[in-house]
C-alpha atoms as a PDB file:
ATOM      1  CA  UNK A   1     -11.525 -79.977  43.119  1.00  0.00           C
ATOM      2  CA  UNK A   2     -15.396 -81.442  43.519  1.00  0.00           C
ATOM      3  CA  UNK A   3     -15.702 -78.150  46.400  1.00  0.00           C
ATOM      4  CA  UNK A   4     -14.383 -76.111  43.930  1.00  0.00           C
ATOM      5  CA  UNK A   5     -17.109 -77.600  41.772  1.00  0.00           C
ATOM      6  CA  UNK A   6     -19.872 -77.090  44.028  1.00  0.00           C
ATOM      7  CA  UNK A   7     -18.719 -73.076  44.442  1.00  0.00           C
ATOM      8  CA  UNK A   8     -19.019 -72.784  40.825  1.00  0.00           C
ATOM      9  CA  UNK A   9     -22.746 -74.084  40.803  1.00  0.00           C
ATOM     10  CA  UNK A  10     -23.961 -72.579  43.721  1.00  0.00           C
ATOM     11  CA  UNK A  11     -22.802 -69.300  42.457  1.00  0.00           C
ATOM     12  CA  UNK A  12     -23.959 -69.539  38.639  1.00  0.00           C
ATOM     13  CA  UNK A  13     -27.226 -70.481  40.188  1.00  0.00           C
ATOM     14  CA  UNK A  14     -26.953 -67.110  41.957  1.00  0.00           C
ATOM     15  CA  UNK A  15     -26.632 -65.457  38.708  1.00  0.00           C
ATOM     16  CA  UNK A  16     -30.175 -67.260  37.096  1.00  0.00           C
ATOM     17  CA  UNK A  17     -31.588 -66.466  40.059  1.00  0.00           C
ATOM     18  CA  UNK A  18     -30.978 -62.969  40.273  1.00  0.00           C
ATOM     19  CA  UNK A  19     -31.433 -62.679  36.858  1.00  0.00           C
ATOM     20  CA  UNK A  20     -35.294 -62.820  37.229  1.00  0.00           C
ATOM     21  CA  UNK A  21     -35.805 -61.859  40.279  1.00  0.00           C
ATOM     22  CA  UNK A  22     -30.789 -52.014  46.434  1.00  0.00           C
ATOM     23  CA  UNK A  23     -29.556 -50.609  45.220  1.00  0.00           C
ATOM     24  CA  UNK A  24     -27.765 -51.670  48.305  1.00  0.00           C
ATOM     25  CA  UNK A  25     -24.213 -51.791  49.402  1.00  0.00           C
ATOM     26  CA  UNK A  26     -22.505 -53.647  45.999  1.00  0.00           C
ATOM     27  CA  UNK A  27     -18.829 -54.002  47.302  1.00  0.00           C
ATOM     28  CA  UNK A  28     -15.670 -54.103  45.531  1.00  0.00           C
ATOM     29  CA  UNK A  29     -16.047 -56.590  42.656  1.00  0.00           C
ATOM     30  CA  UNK A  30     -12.726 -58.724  43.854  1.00  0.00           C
ATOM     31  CA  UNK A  31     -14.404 -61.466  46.132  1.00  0.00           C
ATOM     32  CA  UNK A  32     -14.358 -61.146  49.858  1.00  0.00           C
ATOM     33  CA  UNK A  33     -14.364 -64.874  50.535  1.00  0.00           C
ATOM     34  CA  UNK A  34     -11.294 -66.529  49.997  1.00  0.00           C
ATOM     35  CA  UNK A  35     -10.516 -68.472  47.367  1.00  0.00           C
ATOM     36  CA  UNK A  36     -12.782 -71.682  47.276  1.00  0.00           C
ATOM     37  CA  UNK A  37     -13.781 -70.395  50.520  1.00  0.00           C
ATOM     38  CA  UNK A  38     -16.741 -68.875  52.620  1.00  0.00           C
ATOM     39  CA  UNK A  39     -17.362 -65.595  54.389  1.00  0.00           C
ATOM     40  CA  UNK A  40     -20.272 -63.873  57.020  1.00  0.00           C
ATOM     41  CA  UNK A  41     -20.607 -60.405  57.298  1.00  0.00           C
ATOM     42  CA  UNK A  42     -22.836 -58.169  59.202  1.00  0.00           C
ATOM     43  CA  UNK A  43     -23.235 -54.598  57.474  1.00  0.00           C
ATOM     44  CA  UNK A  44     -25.364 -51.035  57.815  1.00  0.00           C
ATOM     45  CA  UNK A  45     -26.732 -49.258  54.762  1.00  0.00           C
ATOM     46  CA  UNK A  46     -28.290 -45.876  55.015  1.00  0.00           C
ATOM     47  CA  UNK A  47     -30.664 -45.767  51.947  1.00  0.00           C
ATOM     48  CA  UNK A  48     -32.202 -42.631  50.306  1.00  0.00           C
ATOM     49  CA  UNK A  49     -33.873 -42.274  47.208  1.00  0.00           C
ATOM     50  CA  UNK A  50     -37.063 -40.721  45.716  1.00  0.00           C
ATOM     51  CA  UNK A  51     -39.875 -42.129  44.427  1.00  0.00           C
ATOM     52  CA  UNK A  52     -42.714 -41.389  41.751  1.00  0.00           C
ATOM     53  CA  UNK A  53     -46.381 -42.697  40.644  1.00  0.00           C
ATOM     54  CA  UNK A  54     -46.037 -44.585  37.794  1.00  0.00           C
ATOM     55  CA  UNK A  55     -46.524 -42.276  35.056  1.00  0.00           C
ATOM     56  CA  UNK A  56     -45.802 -39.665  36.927  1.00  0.00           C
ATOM     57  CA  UNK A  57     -45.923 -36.213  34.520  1.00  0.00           C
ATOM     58  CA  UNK A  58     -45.451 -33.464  37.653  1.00  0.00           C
ATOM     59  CA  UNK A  59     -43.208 -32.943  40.189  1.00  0.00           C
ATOM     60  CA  UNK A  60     -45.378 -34.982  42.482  1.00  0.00           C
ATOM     61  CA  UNK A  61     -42.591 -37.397  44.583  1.00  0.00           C
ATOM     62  CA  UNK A  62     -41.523 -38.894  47.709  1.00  0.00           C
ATOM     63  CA  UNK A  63     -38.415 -39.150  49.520  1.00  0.00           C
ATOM     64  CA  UNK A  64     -37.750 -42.672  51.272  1.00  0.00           C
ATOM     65  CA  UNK A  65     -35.099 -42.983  53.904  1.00  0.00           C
ATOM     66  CA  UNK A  66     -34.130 -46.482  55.582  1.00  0.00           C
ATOM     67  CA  UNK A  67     -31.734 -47.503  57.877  1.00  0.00           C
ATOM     68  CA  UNK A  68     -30.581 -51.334  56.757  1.00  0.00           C
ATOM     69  CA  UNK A  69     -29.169 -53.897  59.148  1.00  0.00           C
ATOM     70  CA  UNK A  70     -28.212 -57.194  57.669  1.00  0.00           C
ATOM     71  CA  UNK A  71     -26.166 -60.400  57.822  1.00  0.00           C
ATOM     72  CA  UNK A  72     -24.380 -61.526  54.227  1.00  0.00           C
ATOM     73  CA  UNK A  73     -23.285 -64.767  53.677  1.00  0.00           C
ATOM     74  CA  UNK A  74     -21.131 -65.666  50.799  1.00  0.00           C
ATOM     75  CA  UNK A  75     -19.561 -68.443  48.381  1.00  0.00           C
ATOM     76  CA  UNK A  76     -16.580 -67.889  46.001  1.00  0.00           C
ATOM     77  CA  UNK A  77     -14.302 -69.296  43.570  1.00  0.00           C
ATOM     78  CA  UNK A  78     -11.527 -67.259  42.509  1.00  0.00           C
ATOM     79  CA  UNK A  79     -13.266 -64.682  40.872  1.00  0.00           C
ATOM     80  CA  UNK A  80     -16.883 -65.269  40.966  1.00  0.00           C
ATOM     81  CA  UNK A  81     -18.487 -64.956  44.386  1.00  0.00           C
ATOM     82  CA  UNK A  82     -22.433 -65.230  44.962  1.00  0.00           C
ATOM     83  CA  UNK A  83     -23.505 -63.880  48.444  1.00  0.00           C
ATOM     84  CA  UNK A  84     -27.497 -63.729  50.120  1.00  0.00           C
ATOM     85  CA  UNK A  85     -28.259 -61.160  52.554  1.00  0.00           C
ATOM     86  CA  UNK A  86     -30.665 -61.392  55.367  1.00  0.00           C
ATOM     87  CA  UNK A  87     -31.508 -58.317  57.854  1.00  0.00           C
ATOM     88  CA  UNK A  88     -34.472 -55.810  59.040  1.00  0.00           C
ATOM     89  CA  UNK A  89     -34.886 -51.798  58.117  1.00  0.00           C
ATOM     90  CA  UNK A  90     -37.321 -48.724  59.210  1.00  0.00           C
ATOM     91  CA  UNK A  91     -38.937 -46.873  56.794  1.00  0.00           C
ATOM     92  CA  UNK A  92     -39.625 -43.274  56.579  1.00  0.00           C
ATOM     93  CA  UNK A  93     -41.118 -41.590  53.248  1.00  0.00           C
ATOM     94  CA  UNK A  94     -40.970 -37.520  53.161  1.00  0.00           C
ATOM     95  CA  UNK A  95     -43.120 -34.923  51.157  1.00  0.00           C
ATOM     96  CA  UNK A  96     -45.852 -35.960  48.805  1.00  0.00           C
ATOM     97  CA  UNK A  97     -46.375 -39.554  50.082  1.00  0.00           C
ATOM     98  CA  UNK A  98     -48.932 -41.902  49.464  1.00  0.00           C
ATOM     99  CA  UNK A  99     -50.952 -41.500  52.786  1.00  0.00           C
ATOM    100  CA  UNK A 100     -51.755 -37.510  52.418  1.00  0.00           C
ATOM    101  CA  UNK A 101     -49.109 -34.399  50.977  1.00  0.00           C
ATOM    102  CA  UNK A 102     -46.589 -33.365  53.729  1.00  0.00           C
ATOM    103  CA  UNK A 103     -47.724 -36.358  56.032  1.00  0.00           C
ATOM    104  CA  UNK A 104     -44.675 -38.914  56.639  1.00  0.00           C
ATOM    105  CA  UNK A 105     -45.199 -42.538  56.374  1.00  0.00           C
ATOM    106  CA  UNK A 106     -43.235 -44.280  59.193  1.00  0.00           C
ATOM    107  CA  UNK A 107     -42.783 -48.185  59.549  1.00  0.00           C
ATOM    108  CA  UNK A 108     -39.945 -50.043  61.341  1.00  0.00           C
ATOM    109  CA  UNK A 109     -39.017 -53.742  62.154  1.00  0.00           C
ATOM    110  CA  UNK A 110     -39.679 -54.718  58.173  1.00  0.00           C
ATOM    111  CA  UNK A 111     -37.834 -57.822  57.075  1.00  0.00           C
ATOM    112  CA  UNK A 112     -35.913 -57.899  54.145  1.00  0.00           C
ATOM    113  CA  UNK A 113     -33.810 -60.634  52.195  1.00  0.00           C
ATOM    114  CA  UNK A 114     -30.951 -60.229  48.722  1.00  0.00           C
ATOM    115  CA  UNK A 115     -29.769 -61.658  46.644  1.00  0.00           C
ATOM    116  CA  UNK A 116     -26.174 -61.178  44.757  1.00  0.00           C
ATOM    117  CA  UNK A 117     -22.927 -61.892  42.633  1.00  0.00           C
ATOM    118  CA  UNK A 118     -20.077 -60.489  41.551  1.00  0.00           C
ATOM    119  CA  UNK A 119     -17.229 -61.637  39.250  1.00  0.00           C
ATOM    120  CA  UNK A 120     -14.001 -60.161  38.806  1.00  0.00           C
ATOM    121  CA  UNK A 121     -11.232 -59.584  35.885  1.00  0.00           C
ATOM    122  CA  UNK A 122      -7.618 -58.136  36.604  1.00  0.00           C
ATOM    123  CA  UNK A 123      -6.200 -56.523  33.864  1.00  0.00           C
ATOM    124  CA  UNK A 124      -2.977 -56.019  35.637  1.00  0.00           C
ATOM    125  CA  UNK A 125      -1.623 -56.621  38.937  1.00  0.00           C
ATOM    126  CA  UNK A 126      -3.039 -53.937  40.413  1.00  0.00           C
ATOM    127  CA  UNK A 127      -6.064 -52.883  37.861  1.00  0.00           C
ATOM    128  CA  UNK A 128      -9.310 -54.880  37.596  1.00  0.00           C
ATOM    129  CA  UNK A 129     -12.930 -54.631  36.008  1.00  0.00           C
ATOM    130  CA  UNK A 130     -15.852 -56.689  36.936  1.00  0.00           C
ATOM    131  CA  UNK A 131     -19.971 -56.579  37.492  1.00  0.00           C
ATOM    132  CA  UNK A 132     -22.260 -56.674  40.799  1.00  0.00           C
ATOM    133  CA  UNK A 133     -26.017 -57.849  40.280  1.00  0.00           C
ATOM    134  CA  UNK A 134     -28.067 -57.942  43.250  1.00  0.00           C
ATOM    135  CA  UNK A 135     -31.930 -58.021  44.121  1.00  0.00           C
ATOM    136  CA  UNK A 136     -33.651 -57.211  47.457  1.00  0.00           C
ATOM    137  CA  UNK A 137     -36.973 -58.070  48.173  1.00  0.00           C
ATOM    138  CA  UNK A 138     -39.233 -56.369  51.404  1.00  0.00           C
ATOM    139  CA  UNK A 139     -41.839 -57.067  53.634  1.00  0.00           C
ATOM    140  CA  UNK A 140     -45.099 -54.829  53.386  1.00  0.00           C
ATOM    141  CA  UNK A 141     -44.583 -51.660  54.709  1.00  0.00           C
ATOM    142  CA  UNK A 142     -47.560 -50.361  56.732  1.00  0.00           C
ATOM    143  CA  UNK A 143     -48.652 -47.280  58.828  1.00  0.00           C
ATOM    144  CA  UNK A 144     -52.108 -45.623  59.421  1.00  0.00           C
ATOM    145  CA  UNK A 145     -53.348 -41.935  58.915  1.00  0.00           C
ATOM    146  CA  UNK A 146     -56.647 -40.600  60.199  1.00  0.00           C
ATOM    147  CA  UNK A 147     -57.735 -44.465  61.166  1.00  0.00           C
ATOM    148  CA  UNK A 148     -57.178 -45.694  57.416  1.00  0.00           C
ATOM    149  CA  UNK A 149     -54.481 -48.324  57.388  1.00  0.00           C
ATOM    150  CA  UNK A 150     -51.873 -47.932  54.148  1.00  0.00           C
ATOM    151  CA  UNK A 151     -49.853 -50.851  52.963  1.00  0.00           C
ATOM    152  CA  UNK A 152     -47.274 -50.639  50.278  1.00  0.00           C
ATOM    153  CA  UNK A 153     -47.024 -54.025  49.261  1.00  0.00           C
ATOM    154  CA  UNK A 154     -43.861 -55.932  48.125  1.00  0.00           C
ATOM    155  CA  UNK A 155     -41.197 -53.644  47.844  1.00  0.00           C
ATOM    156  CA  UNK A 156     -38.648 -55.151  45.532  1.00  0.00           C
ATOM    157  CA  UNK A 157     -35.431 -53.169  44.016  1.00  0.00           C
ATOM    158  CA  UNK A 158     -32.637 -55.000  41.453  1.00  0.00           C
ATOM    159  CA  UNK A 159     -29.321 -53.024  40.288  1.00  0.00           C
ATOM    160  CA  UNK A 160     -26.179 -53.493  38.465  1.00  0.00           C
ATOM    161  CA  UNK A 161     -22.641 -51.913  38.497  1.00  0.00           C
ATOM    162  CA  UNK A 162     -19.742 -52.129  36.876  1.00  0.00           C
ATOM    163  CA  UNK A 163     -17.154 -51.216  39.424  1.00  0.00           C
ATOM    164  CA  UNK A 164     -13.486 -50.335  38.357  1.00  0.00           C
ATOM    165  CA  UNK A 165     -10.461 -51.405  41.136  1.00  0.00           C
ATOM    166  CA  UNK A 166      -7.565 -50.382  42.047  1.00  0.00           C
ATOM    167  CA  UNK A 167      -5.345 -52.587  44.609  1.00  0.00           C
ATOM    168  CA  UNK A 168      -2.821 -50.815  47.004  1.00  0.00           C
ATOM    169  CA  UNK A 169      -0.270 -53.429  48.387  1.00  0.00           C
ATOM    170  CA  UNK A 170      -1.949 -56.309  49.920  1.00  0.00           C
ATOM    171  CA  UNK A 171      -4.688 -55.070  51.936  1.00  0.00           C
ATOM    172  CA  UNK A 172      -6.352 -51.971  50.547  1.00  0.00           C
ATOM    173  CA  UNK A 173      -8.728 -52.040  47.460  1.00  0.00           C
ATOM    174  CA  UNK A 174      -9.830 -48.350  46.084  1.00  0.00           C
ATOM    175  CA  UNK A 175     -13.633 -49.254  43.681  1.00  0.00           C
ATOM    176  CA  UNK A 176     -15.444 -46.770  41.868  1.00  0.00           C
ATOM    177  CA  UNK A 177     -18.109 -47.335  39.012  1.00  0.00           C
ATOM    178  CA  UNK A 178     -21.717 -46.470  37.669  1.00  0.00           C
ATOM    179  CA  UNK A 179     -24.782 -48.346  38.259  1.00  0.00           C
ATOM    180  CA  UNK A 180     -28.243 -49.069  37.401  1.00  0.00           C
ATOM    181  CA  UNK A 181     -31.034 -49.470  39.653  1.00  0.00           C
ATOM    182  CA  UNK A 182     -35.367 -49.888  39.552  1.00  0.00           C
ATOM    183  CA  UNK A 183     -37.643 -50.197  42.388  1.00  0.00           C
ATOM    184  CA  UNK A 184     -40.909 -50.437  42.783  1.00  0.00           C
ATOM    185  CA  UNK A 185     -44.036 -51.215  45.594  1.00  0.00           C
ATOM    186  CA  UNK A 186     -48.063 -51.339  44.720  1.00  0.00           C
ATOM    187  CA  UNK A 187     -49.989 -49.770  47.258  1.00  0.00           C
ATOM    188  CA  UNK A 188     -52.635 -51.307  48.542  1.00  0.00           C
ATOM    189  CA  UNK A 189     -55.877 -50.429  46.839  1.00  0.00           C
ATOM    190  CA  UNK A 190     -54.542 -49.080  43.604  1.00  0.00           C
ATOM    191  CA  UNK A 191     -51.432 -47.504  42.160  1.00  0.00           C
ATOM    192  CA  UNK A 192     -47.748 -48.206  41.277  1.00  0.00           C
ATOM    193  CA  UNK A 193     -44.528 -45.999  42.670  1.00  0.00           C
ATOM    194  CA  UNK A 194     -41.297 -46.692  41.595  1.00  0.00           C
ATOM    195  CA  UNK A 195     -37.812 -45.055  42.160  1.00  0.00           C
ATOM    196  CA  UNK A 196     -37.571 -41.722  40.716  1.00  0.00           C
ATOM    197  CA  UNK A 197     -33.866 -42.254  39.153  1.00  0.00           C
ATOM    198  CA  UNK A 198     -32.384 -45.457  37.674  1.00  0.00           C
ATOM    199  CA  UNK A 199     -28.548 -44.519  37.310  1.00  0.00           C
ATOM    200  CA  UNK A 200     -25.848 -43.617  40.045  1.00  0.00           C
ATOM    201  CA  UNK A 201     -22.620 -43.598  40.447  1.00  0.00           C
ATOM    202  CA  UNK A 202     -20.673 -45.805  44.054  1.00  0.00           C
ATOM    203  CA  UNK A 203     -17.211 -46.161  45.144  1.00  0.00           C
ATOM    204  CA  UNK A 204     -15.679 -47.483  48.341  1.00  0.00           C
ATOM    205  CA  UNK A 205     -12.687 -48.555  50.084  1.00  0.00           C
ATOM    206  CA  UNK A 206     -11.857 -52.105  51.347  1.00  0.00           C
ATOM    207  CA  UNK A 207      -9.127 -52.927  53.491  1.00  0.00           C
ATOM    208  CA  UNK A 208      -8.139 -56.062  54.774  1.00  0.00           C
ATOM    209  CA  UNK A 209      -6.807 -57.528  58.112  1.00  0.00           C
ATOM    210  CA  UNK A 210      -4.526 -60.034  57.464  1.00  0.00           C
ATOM    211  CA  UNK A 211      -6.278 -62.862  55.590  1.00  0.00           C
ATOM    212  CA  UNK A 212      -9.575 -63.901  56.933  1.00  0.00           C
ATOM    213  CA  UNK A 213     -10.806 -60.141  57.846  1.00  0.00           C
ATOM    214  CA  UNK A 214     -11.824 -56.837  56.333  1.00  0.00           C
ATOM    215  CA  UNK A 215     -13.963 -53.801  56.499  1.00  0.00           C
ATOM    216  CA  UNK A 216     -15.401 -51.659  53.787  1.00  0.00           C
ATOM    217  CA  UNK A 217     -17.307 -48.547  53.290  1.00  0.00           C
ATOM    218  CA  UNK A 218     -19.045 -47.501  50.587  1.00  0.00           C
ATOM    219  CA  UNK A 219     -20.534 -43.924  49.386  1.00  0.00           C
ATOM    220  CA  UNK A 220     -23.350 -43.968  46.549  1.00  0.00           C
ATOM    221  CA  UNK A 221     -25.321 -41.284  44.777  1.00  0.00           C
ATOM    222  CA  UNK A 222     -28.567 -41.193  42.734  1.00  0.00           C
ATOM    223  CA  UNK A 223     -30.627 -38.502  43.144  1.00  0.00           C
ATOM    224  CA  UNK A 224     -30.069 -38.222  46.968  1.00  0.00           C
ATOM    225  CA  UNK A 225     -27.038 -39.885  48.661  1.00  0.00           C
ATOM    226  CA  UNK A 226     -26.335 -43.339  50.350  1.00  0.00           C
ATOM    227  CA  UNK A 227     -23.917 -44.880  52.529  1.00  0.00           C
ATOM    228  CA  UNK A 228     -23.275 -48.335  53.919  1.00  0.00           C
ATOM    229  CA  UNK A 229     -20.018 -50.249  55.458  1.00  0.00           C
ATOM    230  CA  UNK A 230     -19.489 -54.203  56.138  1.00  0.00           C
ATOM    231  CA  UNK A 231     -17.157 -56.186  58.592  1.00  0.00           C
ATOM    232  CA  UNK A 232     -16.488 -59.490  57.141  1.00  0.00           C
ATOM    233  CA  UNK A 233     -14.602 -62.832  57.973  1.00  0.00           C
ATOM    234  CA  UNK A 234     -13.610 -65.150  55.274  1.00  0.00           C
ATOM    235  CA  UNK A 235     -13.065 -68.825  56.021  1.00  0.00           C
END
């Protein structure tokens, strides 16, 4: 009962947190730890979106590609489950970026950390609704042009879906849903970008090994499209 107890408040102090604080792989909204239990993962994301100057009124945009590498550890009751993610990503930013027009802007090695939680509601048996919140928040992102250094400072992105799931027998969950999603970074010496498009759509599969392992892949799609996977062990 008192672990149980602690779950709860650890993960309802996920939610504050991430409440004022990438999109990002979301997951299913069923948790991955077990019951009252723990889980680690280690997981890829291949992120692309565009981005905009704030107040953008042209065409004027960027395209930013990453490739994510992370660790998620994660805390769950029943149906609530808070996680934090901890990993390192490249950064590549196409067409009009902020160094010069039709100049990339490369960086790599940048540390990143999230933060999450998702609860879950089953209608039926085999039906069930729930939310995923989760923030990220990056290190600077720097690279040169013509002997000038450029820093975008602070990268930071927050989203939230409402994912629909269906479960197939014991192992396999089937998730689909819309999100939301705003980013943003100042760069260094002036001026605001921030992510072109704020709603997507995900869904994913996750299927389970037995009880204490699983694997899922996820597809999403804002403007340009994403796609991540996870292998997890719950405890």
């Amino acid at each position: 009962m008192m672990r149980g107890r602690i779950l709860t408040a650890v993960v309802l102090l996920t939610f504050v947190v991430t409440g004022v604080a990438a999109a990002g792989q979301f997951g299913a909204p069923q948790p991955v730890a077990n019951p009252n239990g723990f889980a680690l993962g280690v997981g890829y994301f291949y992120s692309q979106n565009n981005w905009e100057p704030n107040g953008n009124t042209s065409s004027y945009d960027a395209k930013m590609i990453r490739n994510e590498v992370y660790i998620q550890a994660s805390a769950a009751t029943k149906y609530i489950e808070g996680y934090l993610r901890l990993g390192g990503t490249n950064v590549k930013l196409e067409n009009d970026t902020p160094i010069a027009t039709g100049t990339d802007f490369n960086d790599s090695g940048v540390i990143f950390g999230g933060i999450g939680a998702r609860g879950y509601y089953p209608v039926t048996s085999n039906f069930g609704i729930g939310p995923v919140i989760q923030a990220s928040l990056y290190d600077n992102f720097t690279d040169s042009y013509n002997g000038v250094e450029y820093k975008l400072k602070s990268p930071w992105e927050i989203s939230a879906a409402l994912a629909f799931q269906g479960n197939i027998g014991d192992n396999l969950i089937i998730y689909a849903g819309p999100y939301l999603f705003w980013s943003e970074f100042k760069l260094d010496g002036g001026g605001t970008w921030e992510a072109k498009s704020n709603f997507g759509g995900m869904g994913g599969v996750r299927f389970k090994f037995g009880k204490n392992f699983s694997i899922e892949v996820e597809g999403q799609y804002t403007d340009e499209f994403s796609a991540g996977g996870m292998f997890t062990v719950s405890f």
